[in-house]
PDB file of N, CA and C in Angstrom:
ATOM      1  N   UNK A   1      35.767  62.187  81.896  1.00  0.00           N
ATOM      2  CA  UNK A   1      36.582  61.087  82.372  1.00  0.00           C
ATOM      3  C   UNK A   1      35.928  60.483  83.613  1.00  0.00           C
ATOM      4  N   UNK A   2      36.100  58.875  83.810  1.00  0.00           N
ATOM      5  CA  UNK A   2      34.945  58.326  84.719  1.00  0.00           C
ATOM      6  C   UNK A   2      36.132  58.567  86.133  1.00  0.00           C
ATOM      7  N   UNK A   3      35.726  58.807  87.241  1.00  0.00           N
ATOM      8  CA  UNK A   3      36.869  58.426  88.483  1.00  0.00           C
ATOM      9  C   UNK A   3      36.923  56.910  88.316  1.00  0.00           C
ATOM     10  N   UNK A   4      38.015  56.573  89.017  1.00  0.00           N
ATOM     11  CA  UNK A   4      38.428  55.749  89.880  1.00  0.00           C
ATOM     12  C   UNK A   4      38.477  55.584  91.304  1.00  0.00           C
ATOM     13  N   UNK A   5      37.741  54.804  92.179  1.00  0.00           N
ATOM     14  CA  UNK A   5      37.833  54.645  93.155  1.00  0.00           C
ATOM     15  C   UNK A   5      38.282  53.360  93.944  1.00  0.00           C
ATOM     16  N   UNK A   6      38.776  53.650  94.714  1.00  0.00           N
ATOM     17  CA  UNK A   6      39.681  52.441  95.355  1.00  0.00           C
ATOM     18  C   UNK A   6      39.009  52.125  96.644  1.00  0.00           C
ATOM     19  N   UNK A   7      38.174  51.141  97.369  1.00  0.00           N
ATOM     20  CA  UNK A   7      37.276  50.678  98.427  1.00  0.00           C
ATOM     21  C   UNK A   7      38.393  50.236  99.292  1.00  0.00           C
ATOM     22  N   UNK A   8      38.292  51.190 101.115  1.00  0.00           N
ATOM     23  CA  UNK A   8      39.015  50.228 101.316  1.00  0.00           C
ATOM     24  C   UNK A   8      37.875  50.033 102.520  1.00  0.00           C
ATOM     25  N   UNK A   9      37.895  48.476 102.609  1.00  0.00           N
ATOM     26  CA  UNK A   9      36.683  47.912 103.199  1.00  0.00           C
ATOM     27  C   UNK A   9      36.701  46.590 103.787  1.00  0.00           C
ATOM     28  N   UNK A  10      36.877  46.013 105.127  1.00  0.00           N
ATOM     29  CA  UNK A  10      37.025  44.477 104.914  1.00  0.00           C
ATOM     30  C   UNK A  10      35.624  43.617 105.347  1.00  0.00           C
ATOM     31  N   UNK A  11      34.560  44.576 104.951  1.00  0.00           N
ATOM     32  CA  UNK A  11      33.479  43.701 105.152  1.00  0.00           C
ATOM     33  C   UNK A  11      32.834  43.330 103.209  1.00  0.00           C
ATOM     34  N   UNK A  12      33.063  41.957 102.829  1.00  0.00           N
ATOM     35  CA  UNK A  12      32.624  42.112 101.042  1.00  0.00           C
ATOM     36  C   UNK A  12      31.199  42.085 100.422  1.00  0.00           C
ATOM     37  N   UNK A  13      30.619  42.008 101.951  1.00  0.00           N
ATOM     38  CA  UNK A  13      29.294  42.645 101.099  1.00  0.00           C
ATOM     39  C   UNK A  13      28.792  44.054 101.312  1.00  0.00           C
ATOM     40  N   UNK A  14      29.682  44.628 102.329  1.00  0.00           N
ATOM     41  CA  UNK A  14      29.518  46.444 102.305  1.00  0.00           C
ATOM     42  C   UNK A  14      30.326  46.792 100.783  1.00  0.00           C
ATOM     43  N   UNK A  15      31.517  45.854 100.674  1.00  0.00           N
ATOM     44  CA  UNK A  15      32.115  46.539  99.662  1.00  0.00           C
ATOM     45  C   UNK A  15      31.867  46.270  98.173  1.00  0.00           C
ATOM     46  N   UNK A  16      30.715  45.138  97.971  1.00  0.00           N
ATOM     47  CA  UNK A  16      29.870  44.817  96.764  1.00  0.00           C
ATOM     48  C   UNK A  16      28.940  45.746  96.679  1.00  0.00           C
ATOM     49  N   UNK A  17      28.235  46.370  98.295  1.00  0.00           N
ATOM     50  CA  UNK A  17      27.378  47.417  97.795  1.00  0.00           C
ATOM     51  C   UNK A  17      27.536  48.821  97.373  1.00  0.00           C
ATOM     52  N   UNK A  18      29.389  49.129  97.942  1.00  0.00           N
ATOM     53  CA  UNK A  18      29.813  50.157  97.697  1.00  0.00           C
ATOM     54  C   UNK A  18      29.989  50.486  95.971  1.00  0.00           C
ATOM     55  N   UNK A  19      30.464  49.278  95.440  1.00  0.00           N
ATOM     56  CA  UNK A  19      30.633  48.889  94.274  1.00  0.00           C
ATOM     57  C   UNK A  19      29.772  49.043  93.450  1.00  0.00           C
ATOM     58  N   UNK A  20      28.087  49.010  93.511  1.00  0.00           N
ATOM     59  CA  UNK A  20      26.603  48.722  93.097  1.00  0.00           C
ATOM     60  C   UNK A  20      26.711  50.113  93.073  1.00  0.00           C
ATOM     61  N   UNK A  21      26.618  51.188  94.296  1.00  0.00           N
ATOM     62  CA  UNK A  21      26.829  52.807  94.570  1.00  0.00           C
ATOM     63  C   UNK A  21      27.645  53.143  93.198  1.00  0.00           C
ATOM     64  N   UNK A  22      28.550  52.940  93.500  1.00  0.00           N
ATOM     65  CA  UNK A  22      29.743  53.626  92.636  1.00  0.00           C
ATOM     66  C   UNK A  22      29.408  53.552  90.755  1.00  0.00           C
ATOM     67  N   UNK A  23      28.997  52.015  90.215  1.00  0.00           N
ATOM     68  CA  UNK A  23      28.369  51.794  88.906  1.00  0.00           C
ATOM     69  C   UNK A  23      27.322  52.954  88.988  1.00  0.00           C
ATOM     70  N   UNK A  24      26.195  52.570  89.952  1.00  0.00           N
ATOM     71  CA  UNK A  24      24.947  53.623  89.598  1.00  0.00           C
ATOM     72  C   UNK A  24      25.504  55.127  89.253  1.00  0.00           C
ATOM     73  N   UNK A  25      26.407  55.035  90.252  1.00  0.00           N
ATOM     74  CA  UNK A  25      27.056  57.149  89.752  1.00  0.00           C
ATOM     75  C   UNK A  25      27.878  57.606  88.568  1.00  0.00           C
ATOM     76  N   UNK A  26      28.352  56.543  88.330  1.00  0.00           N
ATOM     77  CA  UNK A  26      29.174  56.654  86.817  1.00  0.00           C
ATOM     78  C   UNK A  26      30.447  56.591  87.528  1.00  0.00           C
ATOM     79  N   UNK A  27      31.360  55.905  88.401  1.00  0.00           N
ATOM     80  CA  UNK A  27      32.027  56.124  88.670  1.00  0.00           C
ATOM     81  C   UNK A  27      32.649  54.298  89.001  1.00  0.00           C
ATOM     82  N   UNK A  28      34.397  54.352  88.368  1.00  0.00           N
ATOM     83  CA  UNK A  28      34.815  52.886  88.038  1.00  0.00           C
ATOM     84  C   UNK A  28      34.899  52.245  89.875  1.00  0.00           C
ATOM     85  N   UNK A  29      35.205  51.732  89.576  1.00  0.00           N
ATOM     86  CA  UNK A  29      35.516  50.708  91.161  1.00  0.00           C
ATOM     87  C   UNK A  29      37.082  50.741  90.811  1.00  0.00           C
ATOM     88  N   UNK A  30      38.094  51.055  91.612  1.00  0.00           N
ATOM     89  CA  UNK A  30      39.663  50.888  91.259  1.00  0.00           C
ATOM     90  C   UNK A  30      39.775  49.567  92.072  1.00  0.00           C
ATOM     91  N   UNK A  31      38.999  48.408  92.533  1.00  0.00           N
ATOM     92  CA  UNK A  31      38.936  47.379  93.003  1.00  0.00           C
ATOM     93  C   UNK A  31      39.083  47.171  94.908  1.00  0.00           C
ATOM     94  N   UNK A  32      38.927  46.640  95.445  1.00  0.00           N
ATOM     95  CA  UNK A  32      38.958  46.830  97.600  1.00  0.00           C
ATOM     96  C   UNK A  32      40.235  46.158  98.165  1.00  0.00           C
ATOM     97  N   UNK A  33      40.596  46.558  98.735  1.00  0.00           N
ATOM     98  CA  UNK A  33      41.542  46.161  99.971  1.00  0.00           C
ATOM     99  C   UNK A  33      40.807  46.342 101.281  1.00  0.00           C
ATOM    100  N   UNK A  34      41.746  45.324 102.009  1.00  0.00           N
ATOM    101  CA  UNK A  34      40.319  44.650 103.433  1.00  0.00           C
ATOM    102  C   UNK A  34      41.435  44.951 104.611  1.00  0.00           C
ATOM    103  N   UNK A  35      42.829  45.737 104.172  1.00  0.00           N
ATOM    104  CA  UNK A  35      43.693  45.996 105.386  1.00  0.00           C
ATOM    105  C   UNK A  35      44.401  47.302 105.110  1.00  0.00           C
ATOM    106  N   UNK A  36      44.948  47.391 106.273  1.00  0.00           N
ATOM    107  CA  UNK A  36      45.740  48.624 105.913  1.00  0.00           C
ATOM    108  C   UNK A  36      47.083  48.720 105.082  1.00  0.00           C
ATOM    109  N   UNK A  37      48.288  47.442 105.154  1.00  0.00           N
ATOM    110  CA  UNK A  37      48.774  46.957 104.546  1.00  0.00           C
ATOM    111  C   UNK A  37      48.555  46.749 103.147  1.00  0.00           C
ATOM    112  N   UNK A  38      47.523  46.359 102.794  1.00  0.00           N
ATOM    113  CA  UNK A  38      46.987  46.224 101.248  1.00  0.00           C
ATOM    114  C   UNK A  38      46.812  47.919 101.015  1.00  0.00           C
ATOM    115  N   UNK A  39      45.956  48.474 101.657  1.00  0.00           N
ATOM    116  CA  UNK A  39      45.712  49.790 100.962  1.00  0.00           C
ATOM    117  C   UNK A  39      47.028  50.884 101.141  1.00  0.00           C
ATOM    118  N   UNK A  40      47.927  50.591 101.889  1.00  0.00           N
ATOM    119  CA  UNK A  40      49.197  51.274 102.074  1.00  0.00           C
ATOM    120  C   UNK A  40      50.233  51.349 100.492  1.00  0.00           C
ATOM    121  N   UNK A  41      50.146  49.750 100.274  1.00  0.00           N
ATOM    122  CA  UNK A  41      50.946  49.214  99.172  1.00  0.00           C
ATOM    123  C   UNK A  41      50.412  49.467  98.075  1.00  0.00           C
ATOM    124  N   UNK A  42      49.137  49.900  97.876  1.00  0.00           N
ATOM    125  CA  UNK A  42      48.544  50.198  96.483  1.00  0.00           C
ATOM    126  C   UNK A  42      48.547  51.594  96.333  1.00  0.00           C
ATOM    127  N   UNK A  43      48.824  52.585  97.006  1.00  0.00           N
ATOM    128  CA  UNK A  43      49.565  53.807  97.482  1.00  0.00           C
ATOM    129  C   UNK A  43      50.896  54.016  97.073  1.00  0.00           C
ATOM    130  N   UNK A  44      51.408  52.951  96.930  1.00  0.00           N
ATOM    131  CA  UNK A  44      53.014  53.452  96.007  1.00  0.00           C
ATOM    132  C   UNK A  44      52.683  53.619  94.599  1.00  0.00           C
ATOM    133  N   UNK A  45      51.792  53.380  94.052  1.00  0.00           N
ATOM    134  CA  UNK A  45      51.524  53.520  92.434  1.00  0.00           C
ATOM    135  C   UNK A  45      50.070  53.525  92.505  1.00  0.00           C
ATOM    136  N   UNK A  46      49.852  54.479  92.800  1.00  0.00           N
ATOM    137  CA  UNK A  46      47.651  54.734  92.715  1.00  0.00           C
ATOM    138  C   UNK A  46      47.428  54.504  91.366  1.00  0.00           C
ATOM    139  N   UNK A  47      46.745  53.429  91.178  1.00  0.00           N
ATOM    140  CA  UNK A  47      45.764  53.786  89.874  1.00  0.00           C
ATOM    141  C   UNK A  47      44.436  54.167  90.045  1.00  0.00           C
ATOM    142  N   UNK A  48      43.955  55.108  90.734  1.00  0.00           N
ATOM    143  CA  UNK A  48      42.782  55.210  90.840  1.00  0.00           C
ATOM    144  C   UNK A  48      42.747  57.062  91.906  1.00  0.00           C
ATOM    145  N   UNK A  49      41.704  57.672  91.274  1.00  0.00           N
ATOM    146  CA  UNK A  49      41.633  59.200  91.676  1.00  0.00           C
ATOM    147  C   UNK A  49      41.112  59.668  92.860  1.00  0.00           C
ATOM    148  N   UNK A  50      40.634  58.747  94.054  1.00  0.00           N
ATOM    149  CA  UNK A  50      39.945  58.883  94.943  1.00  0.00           C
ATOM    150  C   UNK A  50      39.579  57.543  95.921  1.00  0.00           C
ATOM    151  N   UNK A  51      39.099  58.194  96.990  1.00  0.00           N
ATOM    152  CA  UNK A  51      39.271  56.008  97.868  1.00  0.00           C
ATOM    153  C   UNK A  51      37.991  56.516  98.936  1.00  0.00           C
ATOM    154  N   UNK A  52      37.487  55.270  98.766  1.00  0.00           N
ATOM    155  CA  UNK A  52      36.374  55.279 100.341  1.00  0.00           C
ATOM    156  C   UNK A  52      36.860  54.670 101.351  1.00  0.00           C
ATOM    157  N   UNK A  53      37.112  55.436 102.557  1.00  0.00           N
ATOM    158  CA  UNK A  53      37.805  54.840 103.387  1.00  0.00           C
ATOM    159  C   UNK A  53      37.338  53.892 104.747  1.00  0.00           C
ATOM    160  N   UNK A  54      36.955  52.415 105.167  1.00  0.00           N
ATOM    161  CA  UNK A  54      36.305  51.986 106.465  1.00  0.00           C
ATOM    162  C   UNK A  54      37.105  52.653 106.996  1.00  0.00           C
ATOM    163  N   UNK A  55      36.895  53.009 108.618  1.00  0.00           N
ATOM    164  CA  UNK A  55      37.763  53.226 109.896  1.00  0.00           C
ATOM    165  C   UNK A  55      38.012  51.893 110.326  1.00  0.00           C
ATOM    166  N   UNK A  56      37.497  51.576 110.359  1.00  0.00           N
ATOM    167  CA  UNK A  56      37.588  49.851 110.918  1.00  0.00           C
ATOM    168  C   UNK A  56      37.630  48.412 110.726  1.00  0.00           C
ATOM    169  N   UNK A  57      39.106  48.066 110.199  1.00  0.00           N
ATOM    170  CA  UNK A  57      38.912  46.608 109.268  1.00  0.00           C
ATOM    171  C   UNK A  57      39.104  46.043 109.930  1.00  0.00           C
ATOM    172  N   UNK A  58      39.499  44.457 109.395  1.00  0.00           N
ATOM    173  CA  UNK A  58      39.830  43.120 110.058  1.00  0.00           C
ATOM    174  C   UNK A  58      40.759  43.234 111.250  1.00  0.00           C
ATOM    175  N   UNK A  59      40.543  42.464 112.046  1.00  0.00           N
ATOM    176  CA  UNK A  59      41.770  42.027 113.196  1.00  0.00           C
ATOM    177  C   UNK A  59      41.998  43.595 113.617  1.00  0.00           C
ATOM    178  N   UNK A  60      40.803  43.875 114.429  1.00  0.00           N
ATOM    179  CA  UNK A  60      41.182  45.513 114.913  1.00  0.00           C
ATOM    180  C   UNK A  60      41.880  46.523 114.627  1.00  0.00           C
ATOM    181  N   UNK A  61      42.357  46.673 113.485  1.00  0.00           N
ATOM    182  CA  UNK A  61      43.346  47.423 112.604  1.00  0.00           C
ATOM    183  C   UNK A  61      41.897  48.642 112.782  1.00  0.00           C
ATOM    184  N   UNK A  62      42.743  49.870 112.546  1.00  0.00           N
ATOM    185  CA  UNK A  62      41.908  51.133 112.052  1.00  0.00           C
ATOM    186  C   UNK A  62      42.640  52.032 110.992  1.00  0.00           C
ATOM    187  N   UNK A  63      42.591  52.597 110.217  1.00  0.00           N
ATOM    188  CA  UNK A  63      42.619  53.261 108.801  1.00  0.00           C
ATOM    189  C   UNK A  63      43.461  54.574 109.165  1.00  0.00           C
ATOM    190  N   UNK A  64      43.640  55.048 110.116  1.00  0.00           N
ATOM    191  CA  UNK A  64      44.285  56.375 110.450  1.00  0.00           C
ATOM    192  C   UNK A  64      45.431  56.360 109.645  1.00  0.00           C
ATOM    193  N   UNK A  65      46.546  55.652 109.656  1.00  0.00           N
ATOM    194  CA  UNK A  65      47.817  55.651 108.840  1.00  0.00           C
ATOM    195  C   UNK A  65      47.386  55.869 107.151  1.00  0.00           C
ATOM    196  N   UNK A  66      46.382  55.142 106.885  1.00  0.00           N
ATOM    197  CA  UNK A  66      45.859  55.433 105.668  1.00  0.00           C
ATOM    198  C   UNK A  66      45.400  56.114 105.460  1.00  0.00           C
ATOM    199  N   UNK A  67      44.863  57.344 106.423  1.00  0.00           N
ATOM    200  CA  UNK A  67      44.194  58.523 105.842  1.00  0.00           C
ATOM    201  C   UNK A  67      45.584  59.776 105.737  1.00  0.00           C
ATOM    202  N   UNK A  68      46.392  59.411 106.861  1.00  0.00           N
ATOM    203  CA  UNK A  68      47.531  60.384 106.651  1.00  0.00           C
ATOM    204  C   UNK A  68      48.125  60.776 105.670  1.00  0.00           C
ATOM    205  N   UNK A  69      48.902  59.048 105.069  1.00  0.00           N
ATOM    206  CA  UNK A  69      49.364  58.913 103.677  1.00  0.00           C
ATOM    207  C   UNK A  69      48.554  59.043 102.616  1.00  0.00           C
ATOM    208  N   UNK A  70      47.060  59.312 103.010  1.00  0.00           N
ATOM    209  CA  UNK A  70      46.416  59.585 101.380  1.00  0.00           C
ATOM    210  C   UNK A  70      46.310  61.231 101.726  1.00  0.00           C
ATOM    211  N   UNK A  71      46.593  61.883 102.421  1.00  0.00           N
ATOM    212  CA  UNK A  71      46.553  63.439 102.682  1.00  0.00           C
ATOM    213  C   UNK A  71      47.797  63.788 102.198  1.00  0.00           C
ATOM    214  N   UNK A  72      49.202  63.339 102.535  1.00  0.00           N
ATOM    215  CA  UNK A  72      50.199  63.060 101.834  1.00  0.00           C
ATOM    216  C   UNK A  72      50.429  62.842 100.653  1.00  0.00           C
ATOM    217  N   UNK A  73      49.745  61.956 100.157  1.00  0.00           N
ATOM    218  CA  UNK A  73      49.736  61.879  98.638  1.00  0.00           C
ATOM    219  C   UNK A  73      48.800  62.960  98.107  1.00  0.00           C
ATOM    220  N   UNK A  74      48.288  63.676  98.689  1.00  0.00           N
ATOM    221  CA  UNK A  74      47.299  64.765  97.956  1.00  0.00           C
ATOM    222  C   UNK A  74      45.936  63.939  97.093  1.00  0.00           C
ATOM    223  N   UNK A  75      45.673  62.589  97.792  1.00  0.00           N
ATOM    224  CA  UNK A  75      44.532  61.617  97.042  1.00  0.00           C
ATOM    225  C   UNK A  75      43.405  61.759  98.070  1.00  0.00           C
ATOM    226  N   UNK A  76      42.354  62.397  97.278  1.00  0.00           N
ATOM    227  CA  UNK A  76      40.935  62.415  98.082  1.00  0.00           C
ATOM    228  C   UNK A  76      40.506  61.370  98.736  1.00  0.00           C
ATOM    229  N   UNK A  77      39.527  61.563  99.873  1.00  0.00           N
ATOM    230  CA  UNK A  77      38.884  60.664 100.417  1.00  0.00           C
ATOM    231  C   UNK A  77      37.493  60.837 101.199  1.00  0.00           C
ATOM    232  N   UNK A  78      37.082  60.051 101.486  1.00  0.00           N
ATOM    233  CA  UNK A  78      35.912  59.998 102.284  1.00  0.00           C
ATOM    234  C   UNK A  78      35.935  58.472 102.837  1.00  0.00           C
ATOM    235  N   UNK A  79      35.406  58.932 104.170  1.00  0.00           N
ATOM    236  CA  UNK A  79      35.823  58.083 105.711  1.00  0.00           C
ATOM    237  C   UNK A  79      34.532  57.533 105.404  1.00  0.00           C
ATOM    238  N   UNK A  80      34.210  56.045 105.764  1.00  0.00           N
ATOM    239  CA  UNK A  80      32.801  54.974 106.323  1.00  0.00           C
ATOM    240  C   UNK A  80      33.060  54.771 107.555  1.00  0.00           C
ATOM    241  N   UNK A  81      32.114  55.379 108.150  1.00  0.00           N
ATOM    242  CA  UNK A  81      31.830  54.779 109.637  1.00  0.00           C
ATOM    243  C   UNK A  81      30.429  54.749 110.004  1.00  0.00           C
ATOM    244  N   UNK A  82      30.462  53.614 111.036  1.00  0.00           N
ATOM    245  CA  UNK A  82      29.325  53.172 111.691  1.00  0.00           C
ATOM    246  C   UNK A  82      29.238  53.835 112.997  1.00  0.00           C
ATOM    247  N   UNK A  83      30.344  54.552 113.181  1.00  0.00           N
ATOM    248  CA  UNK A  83      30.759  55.086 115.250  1.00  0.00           C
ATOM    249  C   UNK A  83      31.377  56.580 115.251  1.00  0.00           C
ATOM    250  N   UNK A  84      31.200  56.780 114.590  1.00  0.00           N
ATOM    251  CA  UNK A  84      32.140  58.642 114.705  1.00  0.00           C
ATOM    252  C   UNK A  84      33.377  58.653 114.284  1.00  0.00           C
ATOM    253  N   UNK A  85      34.345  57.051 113.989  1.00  0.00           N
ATOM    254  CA  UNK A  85      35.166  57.059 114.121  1.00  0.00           C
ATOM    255  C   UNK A  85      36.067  58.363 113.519  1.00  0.00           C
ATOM    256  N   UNK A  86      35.120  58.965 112.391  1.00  0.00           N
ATOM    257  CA  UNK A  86      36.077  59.701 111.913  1.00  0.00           C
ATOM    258  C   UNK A  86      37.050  60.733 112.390  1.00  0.00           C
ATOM    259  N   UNK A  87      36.341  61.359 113.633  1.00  0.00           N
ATOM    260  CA  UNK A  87      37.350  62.214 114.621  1.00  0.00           C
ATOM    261  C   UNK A  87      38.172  61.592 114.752  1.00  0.00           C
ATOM    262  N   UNK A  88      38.859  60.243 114.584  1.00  0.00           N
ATOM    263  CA  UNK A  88      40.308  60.477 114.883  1.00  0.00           C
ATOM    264  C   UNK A  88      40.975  60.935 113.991  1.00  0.00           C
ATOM    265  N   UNK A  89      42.239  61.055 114.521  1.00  0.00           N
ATOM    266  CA  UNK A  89      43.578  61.948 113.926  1.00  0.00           C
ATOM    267  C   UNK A  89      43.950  61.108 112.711  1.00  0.00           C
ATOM    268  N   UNK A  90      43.831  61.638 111.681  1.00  0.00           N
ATOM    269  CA  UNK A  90      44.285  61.442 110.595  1.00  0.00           C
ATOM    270  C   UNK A  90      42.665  62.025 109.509  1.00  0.00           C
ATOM    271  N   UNK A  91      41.875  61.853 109.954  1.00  0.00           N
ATOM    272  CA  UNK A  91      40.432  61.729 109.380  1.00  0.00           C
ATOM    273  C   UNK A  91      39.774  63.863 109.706  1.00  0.00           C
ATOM    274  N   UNK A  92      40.475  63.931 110.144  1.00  0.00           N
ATOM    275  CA  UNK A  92      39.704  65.284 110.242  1.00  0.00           C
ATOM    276  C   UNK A  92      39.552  66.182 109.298  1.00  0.00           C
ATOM    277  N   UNK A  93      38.668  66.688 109.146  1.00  0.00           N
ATOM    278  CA  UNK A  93      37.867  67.601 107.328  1.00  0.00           C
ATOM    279  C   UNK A  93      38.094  66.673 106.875  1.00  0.00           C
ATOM    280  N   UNK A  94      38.022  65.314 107.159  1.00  0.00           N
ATOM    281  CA  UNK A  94      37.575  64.812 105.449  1.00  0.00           C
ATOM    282  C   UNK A  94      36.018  64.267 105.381  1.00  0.00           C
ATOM    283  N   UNK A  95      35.398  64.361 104.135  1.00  0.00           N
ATOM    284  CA  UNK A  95      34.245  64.187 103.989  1.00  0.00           C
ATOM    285  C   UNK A  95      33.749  62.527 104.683  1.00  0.00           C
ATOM    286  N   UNK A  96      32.409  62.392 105.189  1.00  0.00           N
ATOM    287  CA  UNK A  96      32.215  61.349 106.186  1.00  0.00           C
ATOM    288  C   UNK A  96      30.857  60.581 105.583  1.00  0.00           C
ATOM    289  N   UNK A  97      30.489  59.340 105.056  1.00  0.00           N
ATOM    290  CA  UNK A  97      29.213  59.034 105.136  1.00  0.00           C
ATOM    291  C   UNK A  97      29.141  57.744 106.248  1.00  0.00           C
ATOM    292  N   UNK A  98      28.033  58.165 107.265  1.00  0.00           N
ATOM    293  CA  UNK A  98      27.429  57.195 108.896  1.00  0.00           C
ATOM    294  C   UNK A  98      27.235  55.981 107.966  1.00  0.00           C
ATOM    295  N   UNK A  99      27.824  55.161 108.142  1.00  0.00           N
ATOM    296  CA  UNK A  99      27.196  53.578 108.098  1.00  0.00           C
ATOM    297  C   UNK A  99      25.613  53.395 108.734  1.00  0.00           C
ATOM    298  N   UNK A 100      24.869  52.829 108.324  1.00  0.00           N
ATOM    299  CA  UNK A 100      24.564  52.407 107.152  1.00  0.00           C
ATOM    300  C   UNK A 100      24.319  53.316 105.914  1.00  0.00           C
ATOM    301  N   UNK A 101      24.987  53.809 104.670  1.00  0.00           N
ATOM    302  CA  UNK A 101      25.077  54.918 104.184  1.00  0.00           C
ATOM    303  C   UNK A 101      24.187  54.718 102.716  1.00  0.00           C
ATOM    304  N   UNK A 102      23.651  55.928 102.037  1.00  0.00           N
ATOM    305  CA  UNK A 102      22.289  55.682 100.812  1.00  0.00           C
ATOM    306  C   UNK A 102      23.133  56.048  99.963  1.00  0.00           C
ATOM    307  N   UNK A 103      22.908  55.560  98.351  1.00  0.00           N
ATOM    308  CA  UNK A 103      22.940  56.122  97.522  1.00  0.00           C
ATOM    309  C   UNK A 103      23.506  57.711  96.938  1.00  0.00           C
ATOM    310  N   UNK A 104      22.636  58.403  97.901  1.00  0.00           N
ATOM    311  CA  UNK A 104      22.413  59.863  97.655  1.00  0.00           C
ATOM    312  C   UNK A 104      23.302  60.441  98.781  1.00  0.00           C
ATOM    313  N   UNK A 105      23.718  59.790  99.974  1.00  0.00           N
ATOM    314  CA  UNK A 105      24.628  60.145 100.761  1.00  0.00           C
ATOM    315  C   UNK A 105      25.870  60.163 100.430  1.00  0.00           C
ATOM    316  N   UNK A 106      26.528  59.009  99.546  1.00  0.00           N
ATOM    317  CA  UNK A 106      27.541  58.565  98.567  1.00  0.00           C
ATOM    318  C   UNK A 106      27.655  59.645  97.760  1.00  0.00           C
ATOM    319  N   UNK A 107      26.585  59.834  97.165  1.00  0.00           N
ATOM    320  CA  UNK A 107      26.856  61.107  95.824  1.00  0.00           C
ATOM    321  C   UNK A 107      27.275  62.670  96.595  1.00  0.00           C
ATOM    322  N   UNK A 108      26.729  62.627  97.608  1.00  0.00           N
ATOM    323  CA  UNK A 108      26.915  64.033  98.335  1.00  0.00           C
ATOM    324  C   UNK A 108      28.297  64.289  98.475  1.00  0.00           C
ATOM    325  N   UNK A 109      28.301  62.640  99.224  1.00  0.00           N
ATOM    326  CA  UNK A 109      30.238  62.861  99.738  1.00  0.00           C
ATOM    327  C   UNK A 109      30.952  63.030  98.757  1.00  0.00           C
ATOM    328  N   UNK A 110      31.157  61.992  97.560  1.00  0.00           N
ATOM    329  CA  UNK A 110      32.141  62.572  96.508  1.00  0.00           C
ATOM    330  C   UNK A 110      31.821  63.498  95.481  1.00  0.00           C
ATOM    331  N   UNK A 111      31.148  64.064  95.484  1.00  0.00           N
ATOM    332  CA  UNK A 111      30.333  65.387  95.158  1.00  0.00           C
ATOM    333  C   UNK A 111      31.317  66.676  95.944  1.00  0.00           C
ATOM    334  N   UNK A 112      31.369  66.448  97.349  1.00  0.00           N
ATOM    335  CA  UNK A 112      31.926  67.311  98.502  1.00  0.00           C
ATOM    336  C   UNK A 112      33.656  66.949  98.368  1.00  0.00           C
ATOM    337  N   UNK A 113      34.090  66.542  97.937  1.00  0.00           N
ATOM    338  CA  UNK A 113      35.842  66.009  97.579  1.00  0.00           C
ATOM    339  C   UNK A 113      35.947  66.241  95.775  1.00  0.00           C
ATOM    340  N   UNK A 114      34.669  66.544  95.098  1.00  0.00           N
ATOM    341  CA  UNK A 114      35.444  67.057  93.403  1.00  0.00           C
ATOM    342  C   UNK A 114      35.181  65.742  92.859  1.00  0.00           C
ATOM    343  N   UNK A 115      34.280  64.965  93.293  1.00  0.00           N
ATOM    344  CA  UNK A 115      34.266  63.314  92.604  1.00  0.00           C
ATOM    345  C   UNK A 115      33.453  63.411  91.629  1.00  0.00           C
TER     346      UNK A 115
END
């Protein structure tokens, strides 16, 4: 069975390349959300088995609430950051790939979450 993954990302050409990543691995795109709001609300009915998470979207918003509620929901993840962000609270043990992130760094991480 292929995963599903859900991008949440509000830059669209990180999240076209996340997308390019994800085809090459055998793994579907469950489509991106660019806020926390969007990725909150697609959280009441997941269609998709796993999510890449930015720390840092549009209009200074950061992802923490969204990593809580996907720990809550018992839905895997892995954090994108360009800054460490992942130490904050909500993000801790979860798998991490540093912005600017490869191919093979991608495969490691959801490799390291059962992807």
């Amino acid at each position: 069975m292929t995963s599903r993954i859900l991008i949440v990302e509000d830059d669209p050409l990180v999240a076209m390349m996340i997308e390019g990543f994800l085809d090459a691995l055998g793994c579907d795109p469950a489509g991106c959300e660019g806020s926390v709001a969007g990725a909150l609300a697609r959280l009441a009915s997941p269609d998709f088995d796993a999510v890449i998470l930015d720390v840092h979207l549009a209009n200074g918003e950061t992802s923490e609430a969204v990593g809580k509620a996907l720990r809550e929901a018992d839905i895997p993840f892995i954090v994108a950051t360009g800054d460490g962000g992942a130490a904050r609270s909500g993000f801790e043990g979860a798998a991490v790939v540093r912005k600017p992130f490869t191919l093979d760094a991608l495969a490691a991480a959801l490799a390291s979450i059962g992807v």
